[in-house]
N, C-alpha and C. Protein backbone atom coordinates (compact mmCIF):
# COMPACT_ATOMS: atom_id res chain seq x y z
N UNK A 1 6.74 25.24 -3.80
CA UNK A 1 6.28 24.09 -4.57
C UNK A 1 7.10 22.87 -4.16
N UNK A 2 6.59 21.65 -4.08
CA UNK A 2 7.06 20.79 -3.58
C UNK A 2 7.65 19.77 -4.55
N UNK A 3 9.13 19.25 -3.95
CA UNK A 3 9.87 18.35 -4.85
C UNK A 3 8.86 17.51 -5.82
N UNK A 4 9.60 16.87 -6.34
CA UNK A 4 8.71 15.65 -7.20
C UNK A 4 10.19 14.51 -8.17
N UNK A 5 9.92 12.91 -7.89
CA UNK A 5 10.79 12.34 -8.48
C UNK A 5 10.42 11.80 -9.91
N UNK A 6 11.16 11.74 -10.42
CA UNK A 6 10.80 11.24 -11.36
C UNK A 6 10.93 9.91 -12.18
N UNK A 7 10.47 9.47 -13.16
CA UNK A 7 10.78 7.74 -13.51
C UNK A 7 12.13 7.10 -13.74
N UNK A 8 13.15 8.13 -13.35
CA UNK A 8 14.32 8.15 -13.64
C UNK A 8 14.97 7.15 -11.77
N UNK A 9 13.66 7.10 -10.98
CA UNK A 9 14.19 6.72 -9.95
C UNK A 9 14.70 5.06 -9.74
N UNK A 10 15.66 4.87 -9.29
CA UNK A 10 15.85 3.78 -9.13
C UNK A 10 15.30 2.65 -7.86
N UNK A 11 14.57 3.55 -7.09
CA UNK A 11 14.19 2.83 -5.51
C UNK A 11 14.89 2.46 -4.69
N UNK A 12 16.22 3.04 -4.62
CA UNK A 12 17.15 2.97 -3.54
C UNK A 12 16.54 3.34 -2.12
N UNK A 13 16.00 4.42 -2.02
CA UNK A 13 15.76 4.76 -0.59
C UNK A 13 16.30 5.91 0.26
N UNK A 14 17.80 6.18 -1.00
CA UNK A 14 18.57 7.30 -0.01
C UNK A 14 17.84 8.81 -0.22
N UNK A 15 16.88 9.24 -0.61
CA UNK A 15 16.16 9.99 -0.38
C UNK A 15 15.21 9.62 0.53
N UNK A 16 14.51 8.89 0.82
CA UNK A 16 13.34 9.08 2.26
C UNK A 16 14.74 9.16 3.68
N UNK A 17 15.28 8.46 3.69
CA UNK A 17 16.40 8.25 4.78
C UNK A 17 17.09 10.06 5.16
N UNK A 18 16.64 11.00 4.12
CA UNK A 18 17.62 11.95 4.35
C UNK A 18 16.37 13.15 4.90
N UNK A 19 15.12 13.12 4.73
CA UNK A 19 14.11 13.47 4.57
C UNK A 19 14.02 14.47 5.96
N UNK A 20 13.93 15.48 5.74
CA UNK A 20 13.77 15.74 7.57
C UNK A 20 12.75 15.81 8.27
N UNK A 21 11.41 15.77 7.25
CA UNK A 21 10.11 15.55 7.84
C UNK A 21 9.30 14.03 7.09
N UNK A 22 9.99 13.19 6.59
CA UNK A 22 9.47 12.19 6.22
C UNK A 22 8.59 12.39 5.59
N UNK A 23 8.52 13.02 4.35
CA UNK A 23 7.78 12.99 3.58
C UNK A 23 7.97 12.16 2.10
N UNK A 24 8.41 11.54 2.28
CA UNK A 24 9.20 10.34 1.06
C UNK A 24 9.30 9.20 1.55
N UNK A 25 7.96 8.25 0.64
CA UNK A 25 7.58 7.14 1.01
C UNK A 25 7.42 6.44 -0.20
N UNK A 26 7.74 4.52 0.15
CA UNK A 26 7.91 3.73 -1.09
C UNK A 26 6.93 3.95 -2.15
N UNK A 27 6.18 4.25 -3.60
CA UNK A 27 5.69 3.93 -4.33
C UNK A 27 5.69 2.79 -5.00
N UNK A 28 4.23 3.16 -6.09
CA UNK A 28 4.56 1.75 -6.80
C UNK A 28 5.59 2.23 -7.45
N UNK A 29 6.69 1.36 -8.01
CA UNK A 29 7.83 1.38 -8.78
C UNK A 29 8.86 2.45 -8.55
N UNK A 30 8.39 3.19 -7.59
CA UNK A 30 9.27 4.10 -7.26
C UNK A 30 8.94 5.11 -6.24
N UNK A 31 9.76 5.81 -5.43
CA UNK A 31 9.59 6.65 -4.70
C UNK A 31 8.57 8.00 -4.44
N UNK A 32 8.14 8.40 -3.61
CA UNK A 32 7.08 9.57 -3.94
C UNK A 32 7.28 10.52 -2.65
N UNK A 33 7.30 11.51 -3.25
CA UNK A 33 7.26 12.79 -1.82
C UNK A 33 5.59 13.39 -1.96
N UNK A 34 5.30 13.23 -0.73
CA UNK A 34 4.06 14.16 -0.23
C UNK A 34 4.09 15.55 -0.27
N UNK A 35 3.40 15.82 -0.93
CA UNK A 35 2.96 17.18 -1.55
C UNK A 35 2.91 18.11 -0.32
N UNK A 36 2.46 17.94 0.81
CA UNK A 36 1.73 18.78 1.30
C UNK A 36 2.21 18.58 2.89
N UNK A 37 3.28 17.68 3.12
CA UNK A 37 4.44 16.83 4.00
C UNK A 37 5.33 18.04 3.69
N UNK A 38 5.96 17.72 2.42
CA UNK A 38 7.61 18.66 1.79
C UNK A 38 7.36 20.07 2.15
N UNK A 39 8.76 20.25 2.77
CA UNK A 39 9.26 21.89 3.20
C UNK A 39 9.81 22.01 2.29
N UNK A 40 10.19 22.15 1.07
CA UNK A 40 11.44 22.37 -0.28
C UNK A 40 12.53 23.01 0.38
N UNK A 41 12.44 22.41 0.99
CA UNK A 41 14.04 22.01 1.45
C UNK A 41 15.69 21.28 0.65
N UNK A 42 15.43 20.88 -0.34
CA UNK A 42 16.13 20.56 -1.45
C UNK A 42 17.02 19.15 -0.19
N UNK A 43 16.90 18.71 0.58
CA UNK A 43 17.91 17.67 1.07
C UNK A 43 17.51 16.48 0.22
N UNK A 44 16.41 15.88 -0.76
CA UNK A 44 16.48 14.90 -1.18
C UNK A 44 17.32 15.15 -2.64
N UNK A 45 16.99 16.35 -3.12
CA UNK A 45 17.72 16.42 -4.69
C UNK A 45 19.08 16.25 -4.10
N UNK A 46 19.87 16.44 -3.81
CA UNK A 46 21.24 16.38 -3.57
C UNK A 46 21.43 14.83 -3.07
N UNK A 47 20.94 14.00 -2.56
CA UNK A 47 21.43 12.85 -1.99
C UNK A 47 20.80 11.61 -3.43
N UNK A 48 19.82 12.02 -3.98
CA UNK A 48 19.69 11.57 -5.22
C UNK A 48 20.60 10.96 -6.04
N UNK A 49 21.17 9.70 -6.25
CA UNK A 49 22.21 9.13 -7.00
C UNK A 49 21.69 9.29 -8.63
N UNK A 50 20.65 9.38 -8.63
CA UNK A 50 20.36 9.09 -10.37
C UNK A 50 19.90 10.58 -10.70
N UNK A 51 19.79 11.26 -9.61
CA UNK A 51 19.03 12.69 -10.45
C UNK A 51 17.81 12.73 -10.76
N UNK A 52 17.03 11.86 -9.93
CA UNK A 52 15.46 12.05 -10.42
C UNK A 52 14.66 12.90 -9.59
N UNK A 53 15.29 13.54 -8.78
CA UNK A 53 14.17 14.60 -8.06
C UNK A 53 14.58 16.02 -8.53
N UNK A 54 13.87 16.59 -8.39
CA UNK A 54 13.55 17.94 -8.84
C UNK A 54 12.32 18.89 -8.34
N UNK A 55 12.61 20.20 -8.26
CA UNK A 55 11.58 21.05 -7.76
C UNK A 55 10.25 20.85 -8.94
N UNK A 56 9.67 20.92 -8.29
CA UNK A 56 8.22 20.30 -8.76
C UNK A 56 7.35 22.05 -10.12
């Protein structure tokens, strides 16, 4: 199942930047990972400053 952020995001960016298949791209108001892009790979929850991603 694939990550997912939540409204908790701030739009920094340091999650798409860490991404290893680029699947984390700007939204409105906030960040969004592609469903169907994401390996759950967990490299964006960890680089997450606010804690808004999570396994989906």
């Amino acid at each position: 199942m694939a990550y997912v952020i939540s409204d908790s995001c701030v739009s920094c960016g340091a999650c798409a930047g860490e991404c290893p298949v680029g699947a984390i791209a700007e939204g409105d108001g906030k960040y969004e990972i592609n469903a169907d892009t994401c390996i759950d790979c967990g490299t964006c929850a960890g680089t997450c400053p606010t804690g808004a991603i999570s396994e989906g």
